[in-house]
Structures are given as structure tokens and as C-alpha cells.
Protein backbone atom coordinates (compact mmCIF):
# COMPACT_ATOMS: atom_id res chain seq x y z
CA UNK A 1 71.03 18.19 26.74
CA UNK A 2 71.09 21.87 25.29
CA UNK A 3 72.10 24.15 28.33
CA UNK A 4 69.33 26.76 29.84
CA UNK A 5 70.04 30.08 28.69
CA UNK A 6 69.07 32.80 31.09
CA UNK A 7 67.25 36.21 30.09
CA UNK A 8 69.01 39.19 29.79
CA UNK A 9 67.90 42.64 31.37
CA UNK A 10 68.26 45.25 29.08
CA UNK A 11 71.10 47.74 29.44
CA UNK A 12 70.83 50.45 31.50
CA UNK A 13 70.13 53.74 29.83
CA UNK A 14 73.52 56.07 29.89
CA UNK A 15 72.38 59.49 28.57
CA UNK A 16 73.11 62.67 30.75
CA UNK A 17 69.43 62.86 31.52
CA UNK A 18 69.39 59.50 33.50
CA UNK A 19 72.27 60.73 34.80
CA UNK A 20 70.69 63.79 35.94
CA UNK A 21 68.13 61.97 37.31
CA UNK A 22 69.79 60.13 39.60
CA UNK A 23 71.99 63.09 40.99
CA UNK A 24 68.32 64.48 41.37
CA UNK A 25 67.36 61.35 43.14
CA UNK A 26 70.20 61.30 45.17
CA UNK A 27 70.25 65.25 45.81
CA UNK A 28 66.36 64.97 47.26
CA UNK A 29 67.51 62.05 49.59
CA UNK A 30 70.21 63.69 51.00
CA UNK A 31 68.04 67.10 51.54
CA UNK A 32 65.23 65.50 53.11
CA UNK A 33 67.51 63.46 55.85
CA UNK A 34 68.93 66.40 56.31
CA UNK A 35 65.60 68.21 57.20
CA UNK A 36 64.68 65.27 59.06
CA UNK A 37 68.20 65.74 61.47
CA UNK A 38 67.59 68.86 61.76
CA UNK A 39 64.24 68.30 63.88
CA UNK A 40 66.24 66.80 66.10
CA UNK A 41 67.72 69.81 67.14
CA UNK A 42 64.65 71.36 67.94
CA UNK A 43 63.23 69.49 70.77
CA UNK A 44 61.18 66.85 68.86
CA UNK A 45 59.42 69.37 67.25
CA UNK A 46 59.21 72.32 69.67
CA UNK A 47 60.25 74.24 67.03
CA UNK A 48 57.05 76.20 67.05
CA UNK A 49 57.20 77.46 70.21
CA UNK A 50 59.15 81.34 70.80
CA UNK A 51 60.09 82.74 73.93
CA UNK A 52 58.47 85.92 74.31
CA UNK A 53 55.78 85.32 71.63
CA UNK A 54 53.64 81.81 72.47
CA UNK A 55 52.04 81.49 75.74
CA UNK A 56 50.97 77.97 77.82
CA UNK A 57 47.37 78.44 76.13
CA UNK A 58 49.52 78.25 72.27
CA UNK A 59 51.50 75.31 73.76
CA UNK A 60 49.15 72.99 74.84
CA UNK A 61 47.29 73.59 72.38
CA UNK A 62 49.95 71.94 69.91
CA UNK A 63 51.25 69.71 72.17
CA UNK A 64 48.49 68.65 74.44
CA UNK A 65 48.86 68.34 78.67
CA UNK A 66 51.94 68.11 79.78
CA UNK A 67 53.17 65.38 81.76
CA UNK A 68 53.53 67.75 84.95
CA UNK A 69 53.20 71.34 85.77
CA UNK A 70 56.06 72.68 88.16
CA UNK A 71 55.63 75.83 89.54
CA UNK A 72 57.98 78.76 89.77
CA UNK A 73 59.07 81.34 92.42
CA UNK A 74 57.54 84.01 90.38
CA UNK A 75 53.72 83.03 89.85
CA UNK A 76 54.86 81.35 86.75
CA UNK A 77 55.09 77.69 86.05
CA UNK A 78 57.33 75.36 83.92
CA UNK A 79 55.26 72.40 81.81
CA UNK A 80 57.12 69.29 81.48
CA UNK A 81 56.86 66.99 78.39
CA UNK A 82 58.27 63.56 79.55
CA UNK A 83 59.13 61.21 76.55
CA UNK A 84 60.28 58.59 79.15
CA UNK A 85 60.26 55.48 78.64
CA UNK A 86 61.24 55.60 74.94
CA UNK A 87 62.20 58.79 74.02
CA UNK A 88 65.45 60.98 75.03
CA UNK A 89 64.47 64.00 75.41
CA UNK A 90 62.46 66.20 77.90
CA UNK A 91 61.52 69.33 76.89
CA UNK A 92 60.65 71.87 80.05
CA UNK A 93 58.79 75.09 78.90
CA UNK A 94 58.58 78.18 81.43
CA UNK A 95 55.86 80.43 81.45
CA UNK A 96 55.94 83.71 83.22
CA UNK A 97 53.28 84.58 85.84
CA UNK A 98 51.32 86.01 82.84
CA UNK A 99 51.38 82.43 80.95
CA UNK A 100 54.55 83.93 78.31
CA UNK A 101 57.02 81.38 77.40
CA UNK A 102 60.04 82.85 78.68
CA UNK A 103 62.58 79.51 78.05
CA UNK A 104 62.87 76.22 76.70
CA UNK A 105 65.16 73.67 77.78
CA UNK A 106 65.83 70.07 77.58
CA UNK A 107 65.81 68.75 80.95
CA UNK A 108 68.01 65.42 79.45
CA UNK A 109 70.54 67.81 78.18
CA UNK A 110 74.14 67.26 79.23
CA UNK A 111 74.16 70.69 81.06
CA UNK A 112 70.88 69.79 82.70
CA UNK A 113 72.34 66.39 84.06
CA UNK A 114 75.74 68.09 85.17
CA UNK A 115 73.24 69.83 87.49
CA UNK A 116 72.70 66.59 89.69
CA UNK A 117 74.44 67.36 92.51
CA UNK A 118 75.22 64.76 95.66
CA UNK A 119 72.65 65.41 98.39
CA UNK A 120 69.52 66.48 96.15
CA UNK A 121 66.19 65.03 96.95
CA UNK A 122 64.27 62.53 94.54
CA UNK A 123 61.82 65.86 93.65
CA UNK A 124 64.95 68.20 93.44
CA UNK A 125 66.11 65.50 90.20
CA UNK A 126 62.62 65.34 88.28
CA UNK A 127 62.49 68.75 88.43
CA UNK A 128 65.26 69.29 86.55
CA UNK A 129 65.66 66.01 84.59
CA UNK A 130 61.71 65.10 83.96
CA UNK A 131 60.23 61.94 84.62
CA UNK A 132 62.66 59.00 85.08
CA UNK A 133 62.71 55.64 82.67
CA UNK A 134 62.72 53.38 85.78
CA UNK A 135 63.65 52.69 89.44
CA UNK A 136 65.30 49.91 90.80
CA UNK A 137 66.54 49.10 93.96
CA UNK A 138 69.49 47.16 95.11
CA UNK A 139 69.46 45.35 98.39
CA UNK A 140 73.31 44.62 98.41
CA UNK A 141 74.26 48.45 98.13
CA UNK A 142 71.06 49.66 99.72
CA UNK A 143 70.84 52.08 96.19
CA UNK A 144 67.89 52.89 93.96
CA UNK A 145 68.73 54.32 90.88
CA UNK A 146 66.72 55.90 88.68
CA UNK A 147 67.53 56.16 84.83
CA UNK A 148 66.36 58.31 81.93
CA UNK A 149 67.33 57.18 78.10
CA UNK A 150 69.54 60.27 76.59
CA UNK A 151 71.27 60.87 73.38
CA UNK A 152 73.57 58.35 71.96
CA UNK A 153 76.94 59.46 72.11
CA UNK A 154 79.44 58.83 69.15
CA UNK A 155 79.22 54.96 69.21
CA UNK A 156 75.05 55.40 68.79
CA UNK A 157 74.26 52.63 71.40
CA UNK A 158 71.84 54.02 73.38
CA UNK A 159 72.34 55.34 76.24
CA UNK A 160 71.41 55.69 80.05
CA UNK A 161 72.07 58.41 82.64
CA UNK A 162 71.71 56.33 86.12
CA UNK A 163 70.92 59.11 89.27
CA UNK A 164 71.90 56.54 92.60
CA UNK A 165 69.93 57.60 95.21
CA UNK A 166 70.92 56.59 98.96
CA UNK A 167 68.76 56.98 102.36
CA UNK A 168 66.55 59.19 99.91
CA UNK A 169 69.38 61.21 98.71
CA UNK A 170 71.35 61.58 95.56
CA UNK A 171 74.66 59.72 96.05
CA UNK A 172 76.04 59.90 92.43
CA UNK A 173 75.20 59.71 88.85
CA UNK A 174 76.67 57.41 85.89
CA UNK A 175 76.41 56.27 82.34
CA UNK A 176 75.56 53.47 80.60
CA UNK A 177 75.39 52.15 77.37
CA UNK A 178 72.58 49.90 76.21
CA UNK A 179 74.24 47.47 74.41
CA UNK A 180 71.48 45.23 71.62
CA UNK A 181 71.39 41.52 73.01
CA UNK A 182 72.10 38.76 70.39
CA UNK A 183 68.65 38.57 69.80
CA UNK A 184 68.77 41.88 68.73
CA UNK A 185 65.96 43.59 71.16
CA UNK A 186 66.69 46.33 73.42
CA UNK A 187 66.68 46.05 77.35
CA UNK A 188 63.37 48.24 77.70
């Protein structure tokens, strides 16, 4: 029995312009992930938005509503876009009392979360972190903790900062990292 022979594919092409092509190829994939990274830096996109020069009107009309409006002190108000329960960031927009963006900070930042203090109420928390993930109470240490999803840290398993809260009180804050089940699905 004469043995199968299998096709051959033909060789590929060696010339300095395929070679060129591909360091092309390979130059425009690196470029665009790192445009895509970058976003990241800017707030999921709030890029757009400049202190002193776009007002709430500008804002929501890029972004839509925002998930709250807090007020301020001075007339002014901050808008809060929540990403909760999927996203990790929280971006909190000030407005003056004349509707100016004055600032723009993430509420899920680490600086933001070193804020959390023992003894702050529940509103005291969202107004600085946003709107929570989840709550969940726990008879045996009479605790409910609230948790927000944050930036991965250098392992990139997600990640969870917990706020325990105790006779309606902060009691302490922790981390945890969401770690995929053998099934491979997240625990959201």
C-alpha cells in the first residue's frame, strides 16, 4: 500500500519587504495597546473633561446623568459616575456654584480609600468612595461590609476593597482578592 503523501504549504516569502511588513504589523499592535492603556489613565474616558474650561451642562452632556449629585459647602455640587458592580473606577466631578468643573477625582483611588476612617457614617463612605458593589451582613460578627471592585494590583486578580461597618459605623476596611473558581467565572 503506497503511503499518503501530505501537501506542502509553500515557503514563506523572506524578502526585506515581508520583513518590513511584519515589523509594521507588529509596530501598529504595539501602538494601538498602548493607546488603549493609556485610556485607562484617564478615568474611563474622562479625558474630555478640563477643570476650569467644561461645565456640568458639557459633562452630562457626554456622559449622561450621573449616578448621584452630592452637594458642596459652596453652592456647588460634585456628580458621581458609579461603575459599580463591574467596573473599578468612580469618577467624582466638582462643579463650582457657577456649574465650572473645578476637579476630578477617582473616588476608588488608593488615596480616596486611605480616607476611610474608623467611626464614619455609611453616607460619609459613598461620598467619598461612590456607590458600593454589595452589602452583606454577618450575624456571627454583627458586621456589614460593603465592597467596591478596584484596580488589580500586580498579580491582576481582581480585587475588592471591603469597608466593615459596625452599629452603623465604619469599624475597618480590608482587601481582597477575587480569585477565578475552577470553573473559571468570577464571584459577581
Amino acid at each position: 500500500m503506497p503511503a499518503e503523501t501530505l501537501p506542502t504549504l509553500p515557503p514563506r516569502p523572506s524578502s526585506p519587504a515581508s520583513k518590513r511588513g511584519l515589523a509594521t504589523a507588529q509596530l501598529l499592535l504595539l501602538l494601538s495597546l498602548g493607546l488603549g492603556l493609556g485610556g485607562c489613565a484617564q478615568l474611563d474616558g474622562f479625558a474630555q473633561v478640563k477643570p476650569g474650561l467644561s461645565t456640568g451642562a458639557d459633562v452630562q452632556g457626554r456622559y449622561g446623568p450621573p449616578s448621584r449629585i452630592w452637594p458642596e459647602p459652596d453652592g456647588g455640587q460634585t456628580l458621581e459616575y458609579a461603575s459599580q458592580p463591574f467596573g473599578s473606577r468612580c469618577p467624582m466631578i466638582t462643579l463650582d456654584k457657577d456649574g465650572r468643573v473645578t476637579r476630578i477625582v477617582d473616588g476608588l483611588d488608593p488615596a480616596q480609600r486611605a480616607r476611610i476612617l474608623p467611626g464614619m457614617k455609611p453616607e460619609q463612605v459613598s461620598r467619598i468612595l461612590g456607590r458600593e458593589r454589595s452589602r452583606v451582613y454577618f450575624d456571627l460578627s454583627e458586621e456589614e461590609v460593603w465592597d467596591w471592585n478596584i484596580q488589580p494590583d500586580q498579580t491582576g486578580y481582581p480585587m475588592r476593597f471591603n469597608v466593615h461597618f459596625k452599629q452603623g459605623l465604619v469599624f475597618r476596611t480590608s482587601q481582597s482578592m477575587v480569585f477565578p473558581s475552577r470553573f473559571g467565572f468570577r464571584d459577581d
